[in-house]
N, C-alpha and C. Protein backbone atom coordinates (compact mmCIF):
# COMPACT_ATOMS: atom_id res chain seq x y z
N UNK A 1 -1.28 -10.62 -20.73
CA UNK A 1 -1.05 -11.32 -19.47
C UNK A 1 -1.58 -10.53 -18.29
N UNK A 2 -1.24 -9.23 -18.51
CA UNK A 2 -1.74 -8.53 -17.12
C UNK A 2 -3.36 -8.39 -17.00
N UNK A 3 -4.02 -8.20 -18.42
CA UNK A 3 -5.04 -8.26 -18.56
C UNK A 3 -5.80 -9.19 -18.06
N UNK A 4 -5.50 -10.66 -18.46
CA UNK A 4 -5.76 -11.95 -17.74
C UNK A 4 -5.71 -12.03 -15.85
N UNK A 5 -4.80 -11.35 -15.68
CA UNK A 5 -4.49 -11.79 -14.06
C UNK A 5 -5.56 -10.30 -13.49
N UNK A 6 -5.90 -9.46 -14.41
CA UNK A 6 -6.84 -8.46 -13.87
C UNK A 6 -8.24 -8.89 -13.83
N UNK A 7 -8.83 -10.10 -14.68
CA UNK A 7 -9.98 -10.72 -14.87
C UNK A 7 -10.07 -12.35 -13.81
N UNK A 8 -8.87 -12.10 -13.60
CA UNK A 8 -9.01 -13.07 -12.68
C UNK A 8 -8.82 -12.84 -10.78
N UNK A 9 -8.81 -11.74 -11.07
CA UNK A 9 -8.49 -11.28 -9.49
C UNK A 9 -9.48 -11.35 -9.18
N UNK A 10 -10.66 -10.81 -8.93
CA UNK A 10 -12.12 -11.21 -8.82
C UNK A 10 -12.59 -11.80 -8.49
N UNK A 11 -12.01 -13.23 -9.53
CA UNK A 11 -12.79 -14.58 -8.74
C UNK A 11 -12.30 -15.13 -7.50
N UNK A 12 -10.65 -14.89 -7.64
CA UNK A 12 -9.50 -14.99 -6.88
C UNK A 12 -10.12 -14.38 -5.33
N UNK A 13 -10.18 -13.18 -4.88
CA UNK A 13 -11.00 -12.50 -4.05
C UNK A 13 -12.54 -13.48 -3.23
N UNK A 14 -13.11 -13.45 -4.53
CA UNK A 14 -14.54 -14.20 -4.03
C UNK A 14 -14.38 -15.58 -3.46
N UNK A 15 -13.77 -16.39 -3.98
CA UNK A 15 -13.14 -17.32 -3.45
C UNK A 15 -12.51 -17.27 -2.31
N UNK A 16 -11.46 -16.15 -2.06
CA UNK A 16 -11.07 -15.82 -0.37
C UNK A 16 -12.24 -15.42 0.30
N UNK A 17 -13.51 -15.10 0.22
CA UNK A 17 -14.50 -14.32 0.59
C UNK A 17 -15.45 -15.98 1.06
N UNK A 18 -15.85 -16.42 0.52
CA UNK A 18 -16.55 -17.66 0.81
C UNK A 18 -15.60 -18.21 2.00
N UNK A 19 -13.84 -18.69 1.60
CA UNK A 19 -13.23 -19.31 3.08
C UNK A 19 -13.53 -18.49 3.95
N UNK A 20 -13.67 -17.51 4.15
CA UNK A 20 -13.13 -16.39 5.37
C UNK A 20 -15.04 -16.82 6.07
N UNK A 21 -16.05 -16.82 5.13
CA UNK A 21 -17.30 -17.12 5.40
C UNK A 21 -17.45 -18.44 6.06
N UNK A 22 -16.77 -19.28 5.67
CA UNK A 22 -16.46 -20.39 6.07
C UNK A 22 -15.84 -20.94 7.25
N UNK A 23 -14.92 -19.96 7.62
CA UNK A 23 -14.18 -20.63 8.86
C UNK A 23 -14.33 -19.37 9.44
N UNK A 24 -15.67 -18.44 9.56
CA UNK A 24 -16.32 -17.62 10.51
C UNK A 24 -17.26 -18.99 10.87
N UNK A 25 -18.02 -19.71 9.93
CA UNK A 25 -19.09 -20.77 10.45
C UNK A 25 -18.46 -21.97 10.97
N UNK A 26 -17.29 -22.16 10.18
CA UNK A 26 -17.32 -24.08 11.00
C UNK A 26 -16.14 -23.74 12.09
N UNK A 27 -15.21 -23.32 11.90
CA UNK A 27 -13.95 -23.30 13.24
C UNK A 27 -14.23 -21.96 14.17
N UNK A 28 -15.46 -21.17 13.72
CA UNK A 28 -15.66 -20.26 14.58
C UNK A 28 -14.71 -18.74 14.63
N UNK A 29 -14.68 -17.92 14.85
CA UNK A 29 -14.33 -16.57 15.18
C UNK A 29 -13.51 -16.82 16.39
N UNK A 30 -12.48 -15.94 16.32
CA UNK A 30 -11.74 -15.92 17.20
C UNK A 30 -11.78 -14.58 18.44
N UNK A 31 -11.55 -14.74 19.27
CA UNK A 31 -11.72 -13.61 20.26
C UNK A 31 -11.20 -12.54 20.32
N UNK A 32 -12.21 -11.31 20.49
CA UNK A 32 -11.49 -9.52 19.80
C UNK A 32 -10.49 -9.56 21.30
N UNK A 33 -10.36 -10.01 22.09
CA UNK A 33 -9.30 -9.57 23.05
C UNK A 33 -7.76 -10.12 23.17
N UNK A 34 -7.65 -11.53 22.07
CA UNK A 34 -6.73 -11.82 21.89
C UNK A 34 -6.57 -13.34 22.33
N UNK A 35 -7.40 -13.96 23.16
CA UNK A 35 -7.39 -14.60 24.20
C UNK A 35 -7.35 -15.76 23.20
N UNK A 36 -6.92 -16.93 22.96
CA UNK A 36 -7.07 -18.21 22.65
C UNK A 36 -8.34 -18.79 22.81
N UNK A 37 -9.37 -19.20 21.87
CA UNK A 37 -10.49 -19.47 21.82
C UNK A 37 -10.50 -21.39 22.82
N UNK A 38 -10.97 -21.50 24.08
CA UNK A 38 -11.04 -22.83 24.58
C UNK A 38 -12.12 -22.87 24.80
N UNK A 39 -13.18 -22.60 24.86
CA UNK A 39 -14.84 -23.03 24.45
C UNK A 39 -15.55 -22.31 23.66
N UNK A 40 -15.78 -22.60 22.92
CA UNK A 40 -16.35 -21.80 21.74
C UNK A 40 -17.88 -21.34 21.92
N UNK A 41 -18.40 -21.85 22.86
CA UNK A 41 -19.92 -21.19 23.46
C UNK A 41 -19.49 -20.04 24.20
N UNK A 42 -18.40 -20.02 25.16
CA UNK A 42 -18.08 -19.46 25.66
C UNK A 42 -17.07 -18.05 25.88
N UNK A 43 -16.61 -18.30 25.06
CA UNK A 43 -15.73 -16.92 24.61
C UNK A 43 -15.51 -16.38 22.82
N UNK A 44 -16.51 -17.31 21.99
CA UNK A 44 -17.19 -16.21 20.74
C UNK A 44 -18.35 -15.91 21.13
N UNK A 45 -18.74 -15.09 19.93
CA UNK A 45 -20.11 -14.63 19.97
C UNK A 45 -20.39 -15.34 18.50
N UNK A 46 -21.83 -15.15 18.30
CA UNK A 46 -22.37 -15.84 17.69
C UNK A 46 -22.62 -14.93 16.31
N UNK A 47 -21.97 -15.49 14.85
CA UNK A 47 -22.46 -14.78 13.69
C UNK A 47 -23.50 -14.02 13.62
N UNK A 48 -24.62 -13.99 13.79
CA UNK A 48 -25.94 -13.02 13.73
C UNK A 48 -26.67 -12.92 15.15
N UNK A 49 -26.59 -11.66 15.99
CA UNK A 49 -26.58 -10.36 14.51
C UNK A 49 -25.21 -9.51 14.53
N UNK A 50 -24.11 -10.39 15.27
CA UNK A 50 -23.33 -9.27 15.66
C UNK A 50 -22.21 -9.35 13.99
N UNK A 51 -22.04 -10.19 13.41
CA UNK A 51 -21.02 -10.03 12.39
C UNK A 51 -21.88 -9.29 11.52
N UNK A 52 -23.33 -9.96 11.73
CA UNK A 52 -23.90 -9.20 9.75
C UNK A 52 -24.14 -7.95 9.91
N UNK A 53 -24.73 -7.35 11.36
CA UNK A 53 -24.87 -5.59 11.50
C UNK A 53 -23.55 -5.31 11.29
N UNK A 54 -21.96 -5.45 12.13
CA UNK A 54 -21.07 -4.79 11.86
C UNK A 54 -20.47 -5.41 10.35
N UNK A 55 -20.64 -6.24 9.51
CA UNK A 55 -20.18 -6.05 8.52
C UNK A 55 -21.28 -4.84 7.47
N UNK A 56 -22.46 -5.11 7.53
CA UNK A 56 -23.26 -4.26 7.06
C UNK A 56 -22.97 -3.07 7.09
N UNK A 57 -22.89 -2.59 8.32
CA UNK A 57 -22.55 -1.21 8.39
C UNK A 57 -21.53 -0.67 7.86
N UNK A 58 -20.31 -1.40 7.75
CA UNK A 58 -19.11 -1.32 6.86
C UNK A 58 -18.93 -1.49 5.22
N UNK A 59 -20.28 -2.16 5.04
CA UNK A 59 -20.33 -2.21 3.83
C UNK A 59 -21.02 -1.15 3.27
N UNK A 60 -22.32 -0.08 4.16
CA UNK A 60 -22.54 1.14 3.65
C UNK A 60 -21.59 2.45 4.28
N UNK A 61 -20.82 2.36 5.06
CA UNK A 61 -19.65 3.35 4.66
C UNK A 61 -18.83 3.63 3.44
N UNK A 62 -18.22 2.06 2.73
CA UNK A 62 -17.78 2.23 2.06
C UNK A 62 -18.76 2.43 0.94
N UNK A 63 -19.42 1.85 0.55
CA UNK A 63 -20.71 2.28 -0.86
C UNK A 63 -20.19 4.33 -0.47
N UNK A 64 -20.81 4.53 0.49
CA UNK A 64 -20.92 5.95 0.59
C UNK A 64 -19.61 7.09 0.14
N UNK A 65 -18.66 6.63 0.73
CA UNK A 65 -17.11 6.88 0.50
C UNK A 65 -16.83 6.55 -1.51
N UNK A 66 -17.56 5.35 -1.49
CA UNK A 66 -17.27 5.21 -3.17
C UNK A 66 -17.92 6.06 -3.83
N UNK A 67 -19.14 5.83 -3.63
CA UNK A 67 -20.40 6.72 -4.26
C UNK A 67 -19.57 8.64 -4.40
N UNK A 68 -19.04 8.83 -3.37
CA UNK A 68 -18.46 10.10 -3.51
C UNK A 68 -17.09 10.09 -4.10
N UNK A 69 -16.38 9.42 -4.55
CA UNK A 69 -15.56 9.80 -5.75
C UNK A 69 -16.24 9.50 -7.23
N UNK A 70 -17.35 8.30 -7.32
CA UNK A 70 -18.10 8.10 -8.30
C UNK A 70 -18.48 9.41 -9.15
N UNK A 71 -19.44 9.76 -8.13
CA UNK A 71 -20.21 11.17 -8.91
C UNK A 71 -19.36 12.05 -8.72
N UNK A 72 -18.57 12.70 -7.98
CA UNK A 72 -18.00 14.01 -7.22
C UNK A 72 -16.71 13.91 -7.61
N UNK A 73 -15.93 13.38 -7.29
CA UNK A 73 -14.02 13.31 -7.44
C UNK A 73 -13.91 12.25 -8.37
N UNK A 74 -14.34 11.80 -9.52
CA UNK A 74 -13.93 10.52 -10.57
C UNK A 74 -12.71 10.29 -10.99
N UNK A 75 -11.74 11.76 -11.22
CA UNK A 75 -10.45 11.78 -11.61
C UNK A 75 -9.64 11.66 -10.77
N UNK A 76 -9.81 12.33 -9.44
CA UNK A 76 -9.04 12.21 -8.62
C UNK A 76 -7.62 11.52 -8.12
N UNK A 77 -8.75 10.16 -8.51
CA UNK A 77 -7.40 9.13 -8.31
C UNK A 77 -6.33 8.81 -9.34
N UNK A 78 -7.10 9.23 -10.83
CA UNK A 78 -6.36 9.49 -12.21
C UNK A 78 -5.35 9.54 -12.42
N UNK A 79 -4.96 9.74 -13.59
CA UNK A 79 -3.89 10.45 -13.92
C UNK A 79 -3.91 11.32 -15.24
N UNK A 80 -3.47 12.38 -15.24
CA UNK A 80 -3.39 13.41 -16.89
C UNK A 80 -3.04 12.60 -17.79
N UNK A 81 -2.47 11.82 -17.98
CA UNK A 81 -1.93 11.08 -18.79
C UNK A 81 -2.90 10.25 -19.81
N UNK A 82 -3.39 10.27 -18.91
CA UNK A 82 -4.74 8.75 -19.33
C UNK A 82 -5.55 9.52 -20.39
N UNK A 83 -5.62 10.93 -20.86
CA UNK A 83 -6.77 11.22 -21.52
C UNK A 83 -5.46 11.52 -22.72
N UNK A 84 -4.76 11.41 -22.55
CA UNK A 84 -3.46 11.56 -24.37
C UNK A 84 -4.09 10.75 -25.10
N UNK A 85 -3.95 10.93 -26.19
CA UNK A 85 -4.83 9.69 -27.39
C UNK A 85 -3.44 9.24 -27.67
N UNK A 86 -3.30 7.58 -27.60
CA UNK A 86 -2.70 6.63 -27.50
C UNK A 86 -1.73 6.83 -28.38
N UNK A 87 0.01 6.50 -28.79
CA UNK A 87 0.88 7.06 -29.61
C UNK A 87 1.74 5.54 -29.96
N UNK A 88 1.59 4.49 -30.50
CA UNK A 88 2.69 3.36 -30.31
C UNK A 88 3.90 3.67 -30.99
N UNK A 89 3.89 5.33 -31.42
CA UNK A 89 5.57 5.09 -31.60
C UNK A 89 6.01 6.41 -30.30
N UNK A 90 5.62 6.66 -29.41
CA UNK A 90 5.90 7.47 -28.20
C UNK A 90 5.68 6.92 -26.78
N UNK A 91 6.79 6.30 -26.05
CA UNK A 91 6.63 6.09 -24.81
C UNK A 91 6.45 7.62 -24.10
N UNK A 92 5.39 7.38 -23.09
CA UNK A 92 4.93 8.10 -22.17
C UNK A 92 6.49 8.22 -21.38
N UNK A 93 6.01 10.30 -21.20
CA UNK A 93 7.34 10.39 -20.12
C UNK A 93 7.58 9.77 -18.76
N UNK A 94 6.34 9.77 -18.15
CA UNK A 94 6.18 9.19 -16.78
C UNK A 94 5.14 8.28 -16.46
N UNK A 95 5.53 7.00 -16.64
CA UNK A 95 4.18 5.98 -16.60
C UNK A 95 4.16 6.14 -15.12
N UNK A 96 3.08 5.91 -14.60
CA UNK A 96 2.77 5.56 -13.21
C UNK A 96 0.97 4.92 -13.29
N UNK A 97 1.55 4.10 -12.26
CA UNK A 97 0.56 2.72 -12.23
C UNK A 97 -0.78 3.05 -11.42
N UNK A 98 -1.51 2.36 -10.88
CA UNK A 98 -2.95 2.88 -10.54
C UNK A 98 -2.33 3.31 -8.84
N UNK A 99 -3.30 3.94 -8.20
CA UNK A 99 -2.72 4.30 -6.50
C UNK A 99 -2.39 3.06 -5.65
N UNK A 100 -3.35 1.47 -6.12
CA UNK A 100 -3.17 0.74 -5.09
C UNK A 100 -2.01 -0.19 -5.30
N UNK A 101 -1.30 0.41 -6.70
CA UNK A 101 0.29 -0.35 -7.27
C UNK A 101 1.65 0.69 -6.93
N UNK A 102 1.13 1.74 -6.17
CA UNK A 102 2.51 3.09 -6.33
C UNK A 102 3.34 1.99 -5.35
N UNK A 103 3.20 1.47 -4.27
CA UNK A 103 4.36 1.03 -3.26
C UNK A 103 5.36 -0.20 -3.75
N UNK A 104 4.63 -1.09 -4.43
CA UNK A 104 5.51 -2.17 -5.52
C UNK A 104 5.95 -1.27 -6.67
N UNK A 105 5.45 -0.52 -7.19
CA UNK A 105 5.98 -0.22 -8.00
C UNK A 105 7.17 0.82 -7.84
N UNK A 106 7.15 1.36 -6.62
CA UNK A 106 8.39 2.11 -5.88
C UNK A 106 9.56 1.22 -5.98
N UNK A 107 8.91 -0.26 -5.40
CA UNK A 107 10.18 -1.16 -4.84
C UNK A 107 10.73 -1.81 -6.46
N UNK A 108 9.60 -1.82 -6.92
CA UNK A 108 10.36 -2.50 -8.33
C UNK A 108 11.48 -1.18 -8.83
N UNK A 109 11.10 -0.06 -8.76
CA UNK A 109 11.94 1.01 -9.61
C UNK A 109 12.87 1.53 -8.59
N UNK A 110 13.41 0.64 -7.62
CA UNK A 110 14.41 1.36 -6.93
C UNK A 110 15.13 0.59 -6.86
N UNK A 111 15.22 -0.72 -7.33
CA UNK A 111 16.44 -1.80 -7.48
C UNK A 111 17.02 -1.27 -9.26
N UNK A 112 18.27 -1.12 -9.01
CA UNK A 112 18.85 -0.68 -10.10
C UNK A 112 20.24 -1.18 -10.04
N UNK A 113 20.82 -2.12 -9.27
CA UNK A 113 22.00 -2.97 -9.10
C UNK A 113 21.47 -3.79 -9.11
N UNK A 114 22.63 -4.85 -9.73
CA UNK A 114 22.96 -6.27 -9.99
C UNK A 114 23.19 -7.19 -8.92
N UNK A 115 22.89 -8.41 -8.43
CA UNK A 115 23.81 -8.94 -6.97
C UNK A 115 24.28 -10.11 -7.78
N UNK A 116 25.06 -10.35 -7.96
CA UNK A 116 25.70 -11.51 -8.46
C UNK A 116 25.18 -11.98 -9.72
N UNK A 117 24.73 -12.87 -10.54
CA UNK A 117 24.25 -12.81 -11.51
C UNK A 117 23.05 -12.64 -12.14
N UNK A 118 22.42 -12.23 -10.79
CA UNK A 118 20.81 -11.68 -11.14
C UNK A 118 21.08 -10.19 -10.94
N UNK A 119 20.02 -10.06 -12.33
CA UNK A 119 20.38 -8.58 -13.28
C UNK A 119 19.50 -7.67 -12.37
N UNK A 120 19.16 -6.67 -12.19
CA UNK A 120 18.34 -5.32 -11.53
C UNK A 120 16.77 -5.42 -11.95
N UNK A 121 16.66 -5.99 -13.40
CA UNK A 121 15.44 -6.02 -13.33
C UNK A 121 14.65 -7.33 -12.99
N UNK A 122 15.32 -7.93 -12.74
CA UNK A 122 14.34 -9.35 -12.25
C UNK A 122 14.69 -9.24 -10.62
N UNK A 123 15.77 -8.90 -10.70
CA UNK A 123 15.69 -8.81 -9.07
C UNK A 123 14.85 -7.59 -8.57
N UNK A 124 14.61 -6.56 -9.26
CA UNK A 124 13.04 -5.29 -8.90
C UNK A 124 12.35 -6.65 -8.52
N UNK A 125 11.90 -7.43 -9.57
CA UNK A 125 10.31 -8.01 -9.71
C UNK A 125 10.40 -9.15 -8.73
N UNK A 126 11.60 -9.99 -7.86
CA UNK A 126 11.70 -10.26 -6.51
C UNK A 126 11.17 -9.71 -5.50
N UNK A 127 11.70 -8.56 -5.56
CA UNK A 127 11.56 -7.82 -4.47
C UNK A 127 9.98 -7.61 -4.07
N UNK A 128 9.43 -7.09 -5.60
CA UNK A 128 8.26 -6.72 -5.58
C UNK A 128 7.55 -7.45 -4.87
N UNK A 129 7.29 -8.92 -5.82
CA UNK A 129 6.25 -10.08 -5.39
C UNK A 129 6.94 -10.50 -3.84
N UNK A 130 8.37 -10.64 -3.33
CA UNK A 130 9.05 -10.78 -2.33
C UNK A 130 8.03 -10.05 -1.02
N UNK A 131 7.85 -8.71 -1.35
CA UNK A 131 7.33 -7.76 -0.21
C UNK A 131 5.43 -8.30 -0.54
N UNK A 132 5.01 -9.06 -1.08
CA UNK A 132 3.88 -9.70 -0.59
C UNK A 132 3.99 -10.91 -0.20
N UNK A 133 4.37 -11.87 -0.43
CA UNK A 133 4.83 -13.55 0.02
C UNK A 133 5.29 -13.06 1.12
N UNK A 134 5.90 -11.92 1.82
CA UNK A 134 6.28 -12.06 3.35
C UNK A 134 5.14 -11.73 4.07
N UNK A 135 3.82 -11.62 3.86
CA UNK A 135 2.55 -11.54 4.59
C UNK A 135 2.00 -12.80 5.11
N UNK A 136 2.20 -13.66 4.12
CA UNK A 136 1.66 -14.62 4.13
C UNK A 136 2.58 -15.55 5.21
N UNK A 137 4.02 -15.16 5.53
CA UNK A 137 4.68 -15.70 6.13
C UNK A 137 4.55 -15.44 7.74
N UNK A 138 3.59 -14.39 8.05
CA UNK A 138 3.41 -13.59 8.79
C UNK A 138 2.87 -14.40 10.78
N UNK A 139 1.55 -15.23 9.93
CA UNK A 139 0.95 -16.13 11.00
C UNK A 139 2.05 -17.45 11.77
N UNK A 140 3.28 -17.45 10.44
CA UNK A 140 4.11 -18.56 11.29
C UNK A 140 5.74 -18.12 11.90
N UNK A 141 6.13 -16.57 11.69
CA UNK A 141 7.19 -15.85 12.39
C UNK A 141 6.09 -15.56 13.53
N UNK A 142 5.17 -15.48 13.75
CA UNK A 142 4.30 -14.65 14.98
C UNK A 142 4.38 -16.12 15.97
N UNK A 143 5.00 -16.06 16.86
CA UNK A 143 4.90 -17.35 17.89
C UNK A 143 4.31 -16.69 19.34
N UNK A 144 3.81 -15.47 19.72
CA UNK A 144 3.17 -14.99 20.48
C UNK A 144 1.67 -15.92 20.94
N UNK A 145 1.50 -15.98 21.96
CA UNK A 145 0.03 -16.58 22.60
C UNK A 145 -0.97 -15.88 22.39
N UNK A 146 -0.63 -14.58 22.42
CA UNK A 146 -1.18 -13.43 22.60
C UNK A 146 -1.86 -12.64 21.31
N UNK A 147 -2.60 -13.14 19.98
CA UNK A 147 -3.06 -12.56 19.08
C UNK A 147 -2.99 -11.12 18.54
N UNK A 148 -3.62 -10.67 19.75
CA UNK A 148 -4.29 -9.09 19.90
C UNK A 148 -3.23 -8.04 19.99
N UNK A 149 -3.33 -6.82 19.22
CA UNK A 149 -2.19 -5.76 19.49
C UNK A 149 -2.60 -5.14 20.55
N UNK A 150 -3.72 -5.40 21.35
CA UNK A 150 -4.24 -4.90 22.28
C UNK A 150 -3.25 -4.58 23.35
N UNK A 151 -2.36 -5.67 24.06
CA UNK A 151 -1.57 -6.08 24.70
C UNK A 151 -0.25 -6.20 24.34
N UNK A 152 0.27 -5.86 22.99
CA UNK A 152 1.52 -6.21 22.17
C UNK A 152 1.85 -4.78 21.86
N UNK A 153 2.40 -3.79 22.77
CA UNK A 153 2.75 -1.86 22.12
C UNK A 153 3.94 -2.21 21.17
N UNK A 154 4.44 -2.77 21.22
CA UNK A 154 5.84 -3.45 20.43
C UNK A 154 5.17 -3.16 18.77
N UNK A 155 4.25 -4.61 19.11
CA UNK A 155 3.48 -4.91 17.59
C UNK A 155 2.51 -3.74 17.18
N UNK A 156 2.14 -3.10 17.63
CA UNK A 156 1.01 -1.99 17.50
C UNK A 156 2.36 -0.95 17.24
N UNK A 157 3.98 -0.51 17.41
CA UNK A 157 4.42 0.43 16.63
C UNK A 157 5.13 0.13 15.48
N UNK A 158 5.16 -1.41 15.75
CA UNK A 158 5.70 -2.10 13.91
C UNK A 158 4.14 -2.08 12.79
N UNK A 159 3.67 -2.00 13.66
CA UNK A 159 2.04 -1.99 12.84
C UNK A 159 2.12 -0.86 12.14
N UNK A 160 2.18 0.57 12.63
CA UNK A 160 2.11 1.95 12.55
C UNK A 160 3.44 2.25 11.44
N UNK A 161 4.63 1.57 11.92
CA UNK A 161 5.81 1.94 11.12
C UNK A 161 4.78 1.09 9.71
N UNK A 162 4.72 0.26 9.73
CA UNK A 162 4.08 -1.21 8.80
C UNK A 162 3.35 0.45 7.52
N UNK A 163 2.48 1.04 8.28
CA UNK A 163 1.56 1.82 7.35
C UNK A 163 2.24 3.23 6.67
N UNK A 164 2.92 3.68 7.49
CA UNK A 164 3.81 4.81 7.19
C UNK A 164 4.99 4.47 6.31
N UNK A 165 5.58 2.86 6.21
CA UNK A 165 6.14 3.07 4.63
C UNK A 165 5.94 2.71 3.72
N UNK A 166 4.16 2.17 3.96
CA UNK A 166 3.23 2.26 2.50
C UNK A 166 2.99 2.79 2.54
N UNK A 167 2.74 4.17 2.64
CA UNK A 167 2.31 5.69 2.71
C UNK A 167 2.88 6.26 1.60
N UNK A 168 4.90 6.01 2.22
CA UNK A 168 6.04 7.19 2.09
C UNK A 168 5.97 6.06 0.54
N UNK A 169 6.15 4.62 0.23
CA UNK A 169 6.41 4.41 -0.90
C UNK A 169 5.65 4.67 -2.05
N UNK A 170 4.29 4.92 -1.52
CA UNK A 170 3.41 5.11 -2.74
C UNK A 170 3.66 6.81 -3.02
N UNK A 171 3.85 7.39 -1.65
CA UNK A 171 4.69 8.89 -2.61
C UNK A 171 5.71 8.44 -3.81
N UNK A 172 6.57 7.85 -2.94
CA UNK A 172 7.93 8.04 -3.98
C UNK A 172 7.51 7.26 -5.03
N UNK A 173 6.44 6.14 -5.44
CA UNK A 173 6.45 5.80 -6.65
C UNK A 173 5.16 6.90 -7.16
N UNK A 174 4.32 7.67 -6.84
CA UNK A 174 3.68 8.68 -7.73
C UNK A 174 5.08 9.47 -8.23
N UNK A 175 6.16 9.89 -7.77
CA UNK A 175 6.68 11.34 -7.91
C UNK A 175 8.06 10.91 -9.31
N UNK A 176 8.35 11.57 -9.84
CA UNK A 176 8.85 11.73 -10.92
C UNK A 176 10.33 10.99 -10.35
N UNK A 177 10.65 9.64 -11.41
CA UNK A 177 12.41 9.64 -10.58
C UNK A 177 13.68 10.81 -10.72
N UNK A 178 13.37 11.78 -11.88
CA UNK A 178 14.59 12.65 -11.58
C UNK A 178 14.24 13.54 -11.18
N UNK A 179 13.08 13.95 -9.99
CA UNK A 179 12.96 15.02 -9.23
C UNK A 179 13.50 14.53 -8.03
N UNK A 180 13.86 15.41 -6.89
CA UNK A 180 14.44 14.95 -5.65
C UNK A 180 13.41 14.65 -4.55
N UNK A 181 13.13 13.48 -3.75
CA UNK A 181 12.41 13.07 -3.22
C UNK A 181 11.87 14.32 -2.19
N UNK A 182 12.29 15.16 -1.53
CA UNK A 182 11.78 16.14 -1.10
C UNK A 182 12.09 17.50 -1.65
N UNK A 183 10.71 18.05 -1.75
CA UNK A 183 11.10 19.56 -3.06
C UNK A 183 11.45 19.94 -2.10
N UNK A 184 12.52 21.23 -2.53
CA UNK A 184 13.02 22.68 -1.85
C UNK A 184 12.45 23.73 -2.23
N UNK A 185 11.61 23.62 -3.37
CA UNK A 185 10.69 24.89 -3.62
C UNK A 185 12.03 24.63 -5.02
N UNK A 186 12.27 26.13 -5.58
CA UNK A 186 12.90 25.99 -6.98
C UNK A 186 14.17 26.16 -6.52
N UNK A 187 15.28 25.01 -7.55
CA UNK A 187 16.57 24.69 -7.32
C UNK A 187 17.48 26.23 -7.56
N UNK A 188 17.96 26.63 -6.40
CA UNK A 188 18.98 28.34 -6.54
C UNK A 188 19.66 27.72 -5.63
N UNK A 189 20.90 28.41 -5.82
CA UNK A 189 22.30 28.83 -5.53
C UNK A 189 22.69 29.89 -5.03
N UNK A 190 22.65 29.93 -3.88
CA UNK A 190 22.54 31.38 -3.22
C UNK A 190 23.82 31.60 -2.31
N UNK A 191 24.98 32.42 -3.33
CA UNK A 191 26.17 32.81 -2.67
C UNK A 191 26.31 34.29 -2.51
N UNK A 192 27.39 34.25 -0.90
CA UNK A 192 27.06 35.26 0.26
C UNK A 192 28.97 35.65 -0.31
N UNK A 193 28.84 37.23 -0.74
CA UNK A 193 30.21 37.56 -0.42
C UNK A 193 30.57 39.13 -0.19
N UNK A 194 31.44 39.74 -0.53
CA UNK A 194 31.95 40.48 0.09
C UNK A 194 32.71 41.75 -0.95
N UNK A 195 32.40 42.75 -1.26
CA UNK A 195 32.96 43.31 -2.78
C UNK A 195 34.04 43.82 -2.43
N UNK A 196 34.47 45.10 -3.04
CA UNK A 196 35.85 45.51 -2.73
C UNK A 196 35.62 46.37 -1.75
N UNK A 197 34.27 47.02 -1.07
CA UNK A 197 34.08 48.08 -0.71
C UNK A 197 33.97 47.29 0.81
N UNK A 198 33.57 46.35 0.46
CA UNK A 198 33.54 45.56 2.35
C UNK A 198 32.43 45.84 2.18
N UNK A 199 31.18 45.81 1.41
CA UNK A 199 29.74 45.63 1.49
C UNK A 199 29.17 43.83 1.42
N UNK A 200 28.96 43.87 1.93
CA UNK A 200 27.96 42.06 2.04
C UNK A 200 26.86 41.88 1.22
N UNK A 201 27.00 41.06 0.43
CA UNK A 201 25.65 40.60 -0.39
C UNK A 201 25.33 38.90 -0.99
N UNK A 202 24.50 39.19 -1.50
CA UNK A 202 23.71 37.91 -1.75
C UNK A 202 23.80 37.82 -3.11
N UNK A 203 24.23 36.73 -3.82
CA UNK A 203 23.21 36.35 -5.23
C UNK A 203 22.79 35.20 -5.73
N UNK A 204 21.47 35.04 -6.26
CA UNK A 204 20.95 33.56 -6.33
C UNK A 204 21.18 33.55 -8.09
């Protein structure tokens, strides 16, 4: 199944890629300042050359950026795990999923209560698919005139919070669940007392 929905993402994608091509040509581009588009001669600009140079150019940054984990950093994004020769009677100690799944997969592995008669693990996989279906919900909670974060500091620090706890979740889903979310360096016990002599000391 996962295999299937991995061969189908692709087309899934290209298909968003043609609309987005699409309603750059027939309903037009909307204005980088935020402004509500009311003449369309007049406050877009026109697909070529200004979309195809700046998409172009974005499209050889990234080639370049890829190209250098390609040849140079390939493992990087890896994991040790991946080179074990395969065991079907040994579950792996620590599965962890590719980098662009650590933040669902945080949220799936941190529901571990029940709410009423939905069990912990279907309610993880709520949550999961839950924290993408609220994107999509996104264009019709937004009742602002005003598009642009240009003008919105409000929306530009929910934006910022927005990235910093896909950041912090894709830590906590790389990092081991029975290690403690922030190391202390190595776990000691360090008690302060007092002998018979009235000397002060330490021992870890």
């Amino acid at each position: 199944r996962f295999f299937s929905l991995h061969y189908l993402l692709p087309f899934m994608i290209a298909g968003v890629v043609i609309l987005h091509i699409w309603a750059l040509h027939v309903p037009g581009n909307n204005n980088p300042t935020g402004k509500e588009v009311q003449d369309v001669e007049k406050d877009t600009i026109p697909f070529h050359p200004y979309y195809t140079v700046k998409d172009g150019f974005a499209i050889v940054v990234f080639l370049i950026i890829f190209a250098v984990f390609v040849f140079y950093a390939p493992n990087v994004l890896g994991h040790a795990d991946n080179y074990i020769e395969a065991n079907p009677l040994v579950t792996p100690a620590h599965i962890v999923p590719e980098w662009y799944l650590l933040p669902f997969y945080a949220i799936l592995r941190a529901i571990t209560f029940n709410i009423g008669p939905i069990e912990a693990k279907l309610l993880g996989v709520i949550f999961m698919f839950g924290s993408i279906a609220v994107l999509f919900l996104l264009p019709w909670l937004d009742t602002s005139k005003v598009k642009s974060m240009r003008y919105r500091p409000v929306a530009k620090q929910f934006f910022f919070g927005f990235v910093v706890a896909c950041l912090l979740l894709s830590w906590c889903g790389a990092s081991n669940p029975d290690d403690p979310i922030i190391s202390m360096g190595e776990d000691k016990l360090v008690v302060s007392y007092t002998d018979a002599t009235g000397i002060e000391g330490t021992r870890v």
